[in-house]
Every structure is written in C-alpha cells, then in structure tokens.
Protein backbone atom coordinates (compact mmCIF):
# COMPACT_ATOMS: atom_id res chain seq x y z
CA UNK A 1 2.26 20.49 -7.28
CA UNK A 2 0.05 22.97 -9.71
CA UNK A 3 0.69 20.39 -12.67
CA UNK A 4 -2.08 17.78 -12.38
CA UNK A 5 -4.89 18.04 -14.85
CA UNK A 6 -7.51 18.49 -12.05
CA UNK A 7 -7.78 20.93 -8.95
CA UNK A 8 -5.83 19.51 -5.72
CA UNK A 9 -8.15 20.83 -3.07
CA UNK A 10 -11.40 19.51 -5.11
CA UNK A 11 -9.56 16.29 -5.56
CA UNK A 12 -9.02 16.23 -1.71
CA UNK A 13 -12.20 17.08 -0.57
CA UNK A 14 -13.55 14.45 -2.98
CA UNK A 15 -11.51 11.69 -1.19
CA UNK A 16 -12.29 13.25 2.09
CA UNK A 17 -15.91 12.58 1.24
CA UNK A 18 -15.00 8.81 -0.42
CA UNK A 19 -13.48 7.76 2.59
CA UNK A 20 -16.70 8.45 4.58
CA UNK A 21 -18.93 7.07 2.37
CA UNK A 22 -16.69 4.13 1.97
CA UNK A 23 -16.13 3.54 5.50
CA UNK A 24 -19.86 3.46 6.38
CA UNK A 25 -20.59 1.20 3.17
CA UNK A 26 -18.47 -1.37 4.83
CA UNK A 27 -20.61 -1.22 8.49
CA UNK A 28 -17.45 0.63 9.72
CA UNK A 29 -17.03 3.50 12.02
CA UNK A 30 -13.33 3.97 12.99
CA UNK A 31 -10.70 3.21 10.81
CA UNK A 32 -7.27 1.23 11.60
CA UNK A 33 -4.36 1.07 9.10
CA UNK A 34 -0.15 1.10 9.36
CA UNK A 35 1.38 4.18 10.13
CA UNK A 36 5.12 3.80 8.20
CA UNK A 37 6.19 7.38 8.88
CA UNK A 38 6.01 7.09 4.84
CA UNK A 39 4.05 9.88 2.48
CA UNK A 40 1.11 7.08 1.75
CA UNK A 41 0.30 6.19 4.83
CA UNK A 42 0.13 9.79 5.91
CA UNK A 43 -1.69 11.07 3.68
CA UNK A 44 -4.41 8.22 4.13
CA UNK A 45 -4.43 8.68 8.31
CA UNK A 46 -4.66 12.73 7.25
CA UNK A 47 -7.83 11.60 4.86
CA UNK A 48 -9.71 9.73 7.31
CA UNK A 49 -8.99 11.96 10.33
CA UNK A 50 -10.78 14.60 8.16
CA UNK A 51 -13.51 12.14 6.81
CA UNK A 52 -14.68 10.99 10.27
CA UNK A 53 -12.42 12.54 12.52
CA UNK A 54 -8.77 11.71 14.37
CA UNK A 55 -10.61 10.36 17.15
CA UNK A 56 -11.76 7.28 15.37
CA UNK A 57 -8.56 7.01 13.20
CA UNK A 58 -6.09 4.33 14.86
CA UNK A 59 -2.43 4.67 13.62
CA UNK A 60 -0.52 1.16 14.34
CA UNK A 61 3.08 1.67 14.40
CA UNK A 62 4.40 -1.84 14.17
CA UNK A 63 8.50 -1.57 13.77
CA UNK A 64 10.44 -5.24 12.67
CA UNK A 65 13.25 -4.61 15.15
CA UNK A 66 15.31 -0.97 14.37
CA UNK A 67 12.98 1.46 12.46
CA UNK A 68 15.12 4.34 11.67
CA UNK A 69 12.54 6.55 10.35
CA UNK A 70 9.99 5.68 13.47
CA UNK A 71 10.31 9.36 14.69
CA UNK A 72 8.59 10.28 11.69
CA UNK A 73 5.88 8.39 12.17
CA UNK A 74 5.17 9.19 16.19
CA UNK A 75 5.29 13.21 14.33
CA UNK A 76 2.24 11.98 12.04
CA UNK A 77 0.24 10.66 14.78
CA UNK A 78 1.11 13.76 16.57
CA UNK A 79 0.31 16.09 14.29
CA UNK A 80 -3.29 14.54 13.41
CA UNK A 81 -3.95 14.09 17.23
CA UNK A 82 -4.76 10.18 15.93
CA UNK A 83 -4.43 7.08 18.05
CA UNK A 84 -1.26 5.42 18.69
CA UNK A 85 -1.11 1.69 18.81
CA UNK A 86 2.83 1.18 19.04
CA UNK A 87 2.97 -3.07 18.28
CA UNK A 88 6.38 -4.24 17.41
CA UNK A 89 6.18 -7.10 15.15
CA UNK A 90 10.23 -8.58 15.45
CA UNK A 91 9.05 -11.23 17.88
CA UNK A 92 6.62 -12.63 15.77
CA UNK A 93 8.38 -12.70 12.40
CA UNK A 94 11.75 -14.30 14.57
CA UNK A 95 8.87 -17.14 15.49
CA UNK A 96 7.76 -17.68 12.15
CA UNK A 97 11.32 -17.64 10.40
CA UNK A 98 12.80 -19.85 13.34
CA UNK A 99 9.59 -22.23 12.36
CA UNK A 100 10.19 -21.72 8.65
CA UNK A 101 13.69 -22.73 9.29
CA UNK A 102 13.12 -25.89 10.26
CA UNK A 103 11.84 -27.18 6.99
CA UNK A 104 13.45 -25.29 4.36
CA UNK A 105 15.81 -22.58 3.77
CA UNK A 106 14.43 -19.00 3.46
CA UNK A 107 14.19 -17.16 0.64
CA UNK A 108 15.20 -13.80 0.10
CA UNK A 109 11.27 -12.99 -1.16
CA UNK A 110 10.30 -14.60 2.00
CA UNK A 111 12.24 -12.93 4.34
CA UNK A 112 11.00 -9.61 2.32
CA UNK A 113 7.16 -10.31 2.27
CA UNK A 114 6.79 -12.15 5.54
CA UNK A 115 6.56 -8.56 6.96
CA UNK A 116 3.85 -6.88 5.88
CA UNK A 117 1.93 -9.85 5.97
CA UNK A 118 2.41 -10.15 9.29
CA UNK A 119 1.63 -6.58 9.89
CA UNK A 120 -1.88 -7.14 8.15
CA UNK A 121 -2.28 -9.82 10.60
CA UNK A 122 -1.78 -7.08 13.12
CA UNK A 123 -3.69 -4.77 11.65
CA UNK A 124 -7.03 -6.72 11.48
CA UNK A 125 -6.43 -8.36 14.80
CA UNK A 126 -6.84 -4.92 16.75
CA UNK A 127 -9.49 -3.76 14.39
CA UNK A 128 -11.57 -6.95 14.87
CA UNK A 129 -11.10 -6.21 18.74
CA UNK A 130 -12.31 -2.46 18.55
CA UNK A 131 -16.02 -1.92 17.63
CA UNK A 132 -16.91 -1.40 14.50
CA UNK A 133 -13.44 -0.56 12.80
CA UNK A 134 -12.03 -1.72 9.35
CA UNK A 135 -8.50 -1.78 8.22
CA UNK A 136 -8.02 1.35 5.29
CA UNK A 137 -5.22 -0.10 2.56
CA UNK A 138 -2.76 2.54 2.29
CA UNK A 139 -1.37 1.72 -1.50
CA UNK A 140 -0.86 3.63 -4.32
CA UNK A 141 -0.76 2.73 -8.31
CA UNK A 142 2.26 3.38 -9.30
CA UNK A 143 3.68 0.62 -6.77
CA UNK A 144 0.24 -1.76 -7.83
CA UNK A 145 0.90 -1.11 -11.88
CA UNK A 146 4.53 -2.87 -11.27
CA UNK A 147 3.39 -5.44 -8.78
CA UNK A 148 5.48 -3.75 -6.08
CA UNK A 149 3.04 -4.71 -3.13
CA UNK A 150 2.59 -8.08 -1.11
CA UNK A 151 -0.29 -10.25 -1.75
CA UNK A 152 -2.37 -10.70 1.47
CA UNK A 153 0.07 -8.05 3.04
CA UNK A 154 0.43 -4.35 2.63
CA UNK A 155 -2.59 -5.11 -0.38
CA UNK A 156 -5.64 -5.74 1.86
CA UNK A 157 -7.89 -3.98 3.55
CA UNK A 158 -11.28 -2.39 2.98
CA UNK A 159 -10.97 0.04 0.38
CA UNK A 160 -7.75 1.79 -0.88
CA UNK A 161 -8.48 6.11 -1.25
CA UNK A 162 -4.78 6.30 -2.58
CA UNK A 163 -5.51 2.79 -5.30
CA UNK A 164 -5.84 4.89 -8.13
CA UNK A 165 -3.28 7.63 -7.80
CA UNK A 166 0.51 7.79 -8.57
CA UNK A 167 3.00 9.05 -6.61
CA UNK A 168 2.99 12.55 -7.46
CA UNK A 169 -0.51 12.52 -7.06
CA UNK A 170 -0.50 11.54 -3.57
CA UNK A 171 2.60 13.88 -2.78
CA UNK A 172 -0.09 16.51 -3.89
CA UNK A 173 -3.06 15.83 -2.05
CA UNK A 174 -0.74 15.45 1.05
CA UNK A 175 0.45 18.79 0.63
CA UNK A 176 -3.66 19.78 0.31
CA UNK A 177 -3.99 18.04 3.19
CA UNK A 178 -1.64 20.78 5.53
CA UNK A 179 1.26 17.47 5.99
CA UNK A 180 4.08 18.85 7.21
CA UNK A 181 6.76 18.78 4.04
CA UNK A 182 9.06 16.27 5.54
CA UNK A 183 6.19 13.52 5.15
CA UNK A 184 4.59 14.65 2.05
CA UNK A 185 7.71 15.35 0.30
CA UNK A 186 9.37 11.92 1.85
CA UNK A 187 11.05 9.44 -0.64
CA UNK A 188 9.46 6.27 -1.02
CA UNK A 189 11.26 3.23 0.84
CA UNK A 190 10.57 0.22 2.10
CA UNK A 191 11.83 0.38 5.39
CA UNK A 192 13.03 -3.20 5.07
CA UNK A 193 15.95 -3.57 2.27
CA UNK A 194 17.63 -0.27 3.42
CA UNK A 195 16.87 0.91 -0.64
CA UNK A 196 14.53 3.58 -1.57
CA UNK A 197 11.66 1.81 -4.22
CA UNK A 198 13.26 3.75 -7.25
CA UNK A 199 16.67 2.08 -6.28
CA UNK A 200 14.88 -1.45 -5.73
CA UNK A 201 12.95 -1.02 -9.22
CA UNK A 202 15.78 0.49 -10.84
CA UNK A 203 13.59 3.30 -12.34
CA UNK A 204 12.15 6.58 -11.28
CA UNK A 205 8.61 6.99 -9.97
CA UNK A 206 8.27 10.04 -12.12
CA UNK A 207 9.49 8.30 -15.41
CA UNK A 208 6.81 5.78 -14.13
CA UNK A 209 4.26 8.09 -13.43
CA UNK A 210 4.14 9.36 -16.78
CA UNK A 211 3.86 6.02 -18.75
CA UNK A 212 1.29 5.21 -16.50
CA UNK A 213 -1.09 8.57 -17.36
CA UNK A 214 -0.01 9.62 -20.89
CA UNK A 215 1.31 6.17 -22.62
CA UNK A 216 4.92 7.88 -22.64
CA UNK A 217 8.58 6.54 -22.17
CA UNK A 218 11.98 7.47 -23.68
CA UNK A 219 13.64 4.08 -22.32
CA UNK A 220 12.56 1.10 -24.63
CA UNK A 221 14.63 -1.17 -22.12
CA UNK A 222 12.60 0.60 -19.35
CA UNK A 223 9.47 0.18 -21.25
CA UNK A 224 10.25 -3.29 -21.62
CA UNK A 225 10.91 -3.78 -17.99
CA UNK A 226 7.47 -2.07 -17.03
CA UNK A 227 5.20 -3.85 -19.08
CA UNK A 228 7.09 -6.82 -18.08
CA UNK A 229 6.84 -6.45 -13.92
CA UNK A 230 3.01 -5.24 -14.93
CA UNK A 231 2.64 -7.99 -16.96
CA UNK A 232 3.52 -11.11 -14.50
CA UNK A 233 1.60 -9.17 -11.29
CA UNK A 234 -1.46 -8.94 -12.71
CA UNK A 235 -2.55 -12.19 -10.66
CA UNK A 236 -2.02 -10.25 -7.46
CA UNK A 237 -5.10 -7.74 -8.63
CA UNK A 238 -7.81 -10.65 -10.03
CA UNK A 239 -10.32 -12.34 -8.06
CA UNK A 240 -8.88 -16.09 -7.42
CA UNK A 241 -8.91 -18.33 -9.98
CA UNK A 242 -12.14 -21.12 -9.40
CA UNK A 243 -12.42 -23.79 -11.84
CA UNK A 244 -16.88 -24.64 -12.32
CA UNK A 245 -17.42 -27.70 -13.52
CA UNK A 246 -20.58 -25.55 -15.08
CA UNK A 247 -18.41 -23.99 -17.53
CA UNK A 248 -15.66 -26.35 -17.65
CA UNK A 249 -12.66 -25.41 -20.17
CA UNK A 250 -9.88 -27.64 -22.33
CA UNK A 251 -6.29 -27.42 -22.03
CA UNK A 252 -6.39 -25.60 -25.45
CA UNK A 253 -8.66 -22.84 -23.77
CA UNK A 254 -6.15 -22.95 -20.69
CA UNK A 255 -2.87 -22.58 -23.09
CA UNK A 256 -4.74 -19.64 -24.79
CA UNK A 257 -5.55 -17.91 -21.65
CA UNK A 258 -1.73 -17.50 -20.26
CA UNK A 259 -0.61 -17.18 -23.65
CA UNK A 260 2.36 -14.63 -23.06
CA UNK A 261 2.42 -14.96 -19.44
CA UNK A 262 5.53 -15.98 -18.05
C-alpha cells in the first residue's frame, strides 16, 4: 500500500528496532504471543523474529475446539521458522462454562470473551515457565478506538508494536515484512462468532480507518455509532480507578466526571 503518509520500509525497520528495545526494557529476551493465523498476529511474530530473531519468538496456537483457519497459522510459524506451542484451550473453557453454569446462566458476552481471556492465561503461563520471555500484545487501533478487544484478554501483554496503527497500516508493514499475501491481505475475524469484525461492527475498517486519521465520515449514523462504541470503552484503556482518601472527591465531582457516559 504506497498511500500512507510515511515510508513502509522506514516504518518497519523502526518497529523492528522498537520491539528490541522494548523487549529488553521489560528484562525480556524471547518473546511469546497468540498465533491466530490472522494478519495482526503475523505481522507481530514477523516483527519480533526480525527484532531478536525466530529462535526466541514462541508462536502459541491455542484452537477453542474446530479452528478452520488453523492451517494458516501452522504456514506462519512455518514460514518464520518460529516456535510452535500447539495448546488447545476447549477443555478448559468447557470447565469454566460447566462451573459458570452452575450459578447463573451464560451470557452471550461471556461465552464471547471467556476465550481470549483464557488464552492470555495461556499465554503468560508458558512464558512465565521459559526464561526470560514476555507475552507481545498483538492489537491494533482501529479494533482499540471502538472497544473491540477483551479486557484482561487479547489486551495484555508487555507492549503492543501494532497499538497505534490501523488496519491498513498493519496490512502494509506486513507486506514490508515479505508475509506471504494470504496473511497480510487476510480479512479480519474473530475466529469465534463465524463473522468477519466489519460484519460484527457493522462498518468497514477502511471507513474507520479514515475517521480515525483525518477526522472524516460521510455516515452521520456511522459517526454516531463510532464515537458512541469509543465513547463507553474508554474504561478498558485507563489505569483502574483508586479512590485516596488524600484527595477525596463529592458526589457532585463524581456526577461531573461521567457526565455523558453511558
């Protein structure tokens, strides 16, 4: 993609050299994160396998039951010559919904973050077993600026390389990066509703990806429906909430604070 206001292969090599830097801020010296068989998480394992090379890059493939796009993500691993961890995760979530189950009836949300969170768990369990490794958050902002991400799921991790680039962005930098089309050009999904994300947010990642950089939209329902979803996630993003009985504030002050927040 030549249409990006900056030079691809600079902006690669500059995240190339941010991953290092990052991982070795953090004490870390092999990096662990969720291989999806999906365009983010590609890109990411093709960063790091360049920053500190595929020998110290572990790719967890961690299927709920039938992944149908798993034989994209054994290519990935292939192609960088990265570890393979393959952990399914169905047991586990059938143990916690069977538990769950017990006490109250599932929700649809928690039937559709329960997931990733428990692939986090995953993820930091084998990196807290390996020496010196940290878990590398594979997200993007166009999915963070509607809230489409799970809190303490697919959000953690050490740093995020992809945190502050859209879509088309990352689609870009893959394509820098030598990924074989079929990842880099791959459209975004789940992998748990069945939906692609523009079908699930009812709205295009490039009509997103253009609000988010120049301010622009044709759609004032969309509009509306962005700021909205942008709006009501922002808790997801802030440090928690601590109340100091230093500084302690009114209900007025309170009232004021969420004033527009739904």
């Amino acid at each position: 993609m030549n249409d990006l206001p900056y030079d691809v292969n600079q902006l690669k090599d500059d995240l190339v050299q941010y991953c290092r830097a990052q991982l070795a801020f953090s004490g870390g010296e092999r990096a662990v994160l969720g291989i999806s068989g999906g365009k983010d998480s590609s890109v990411v394992a093709a960063l790091l396998a360049e920053a500190v090379g595929p020998e110290n890059v572990h790719g967890v493939l961690m299927p709920d039951g039938q992944q149908l796009d798993i034989d994209d993500a054994h290519a990935l691993v292939a192609h960088l010559g990265i570890h393979e961890h393959l952990l399914p995760i169905g047991d586990i979530t059938k143990t916690f919904y069977e538990s769950l189950e017990k006490e109250v009836k599932l929700s649809q949300q928690t039937v559709l973050n329960l997931p990733p969170r428990v692939r986090m768990t995953v993820l930091f369990g084998l990196a807290q077993s390996l020496e010196n490794a940290r878990v590398i958050n594979t997200g993007n902002i166009s999915e963070d600026w509607v809230g489409y991400a799970t809190l303490y799921g697919d959000m953690a991790g050490a740093f995020a390389p992809l945190g502050m680039l859209t879509t088309d962005e990352v689609v870009a930098v893959g394509k820098a990066l030598g990924l074989p089309a079929f990842l880099a050009d791959k459209v975004p999904a789940d992998g748990l509703t069945g939906k692609t994300d523009e079908d699930v947010l009812g709205f295009s990642y490039a009509v997103l990806n253009r609000y988010i950089r120049t301010g622009e939209i044709d759609n004032p329902e969309t509009k509306e429906k962005i700021d909205r979803l942008h709006r009501i996630s922002r808790f997801k993003f802030s440090p928690m909430p601590m109340f100091n009985p230093h500084f302690p504030i009114g209900a007025d002050d309170i009232a004021s604070i969420y004033k527009g927040v739904e």
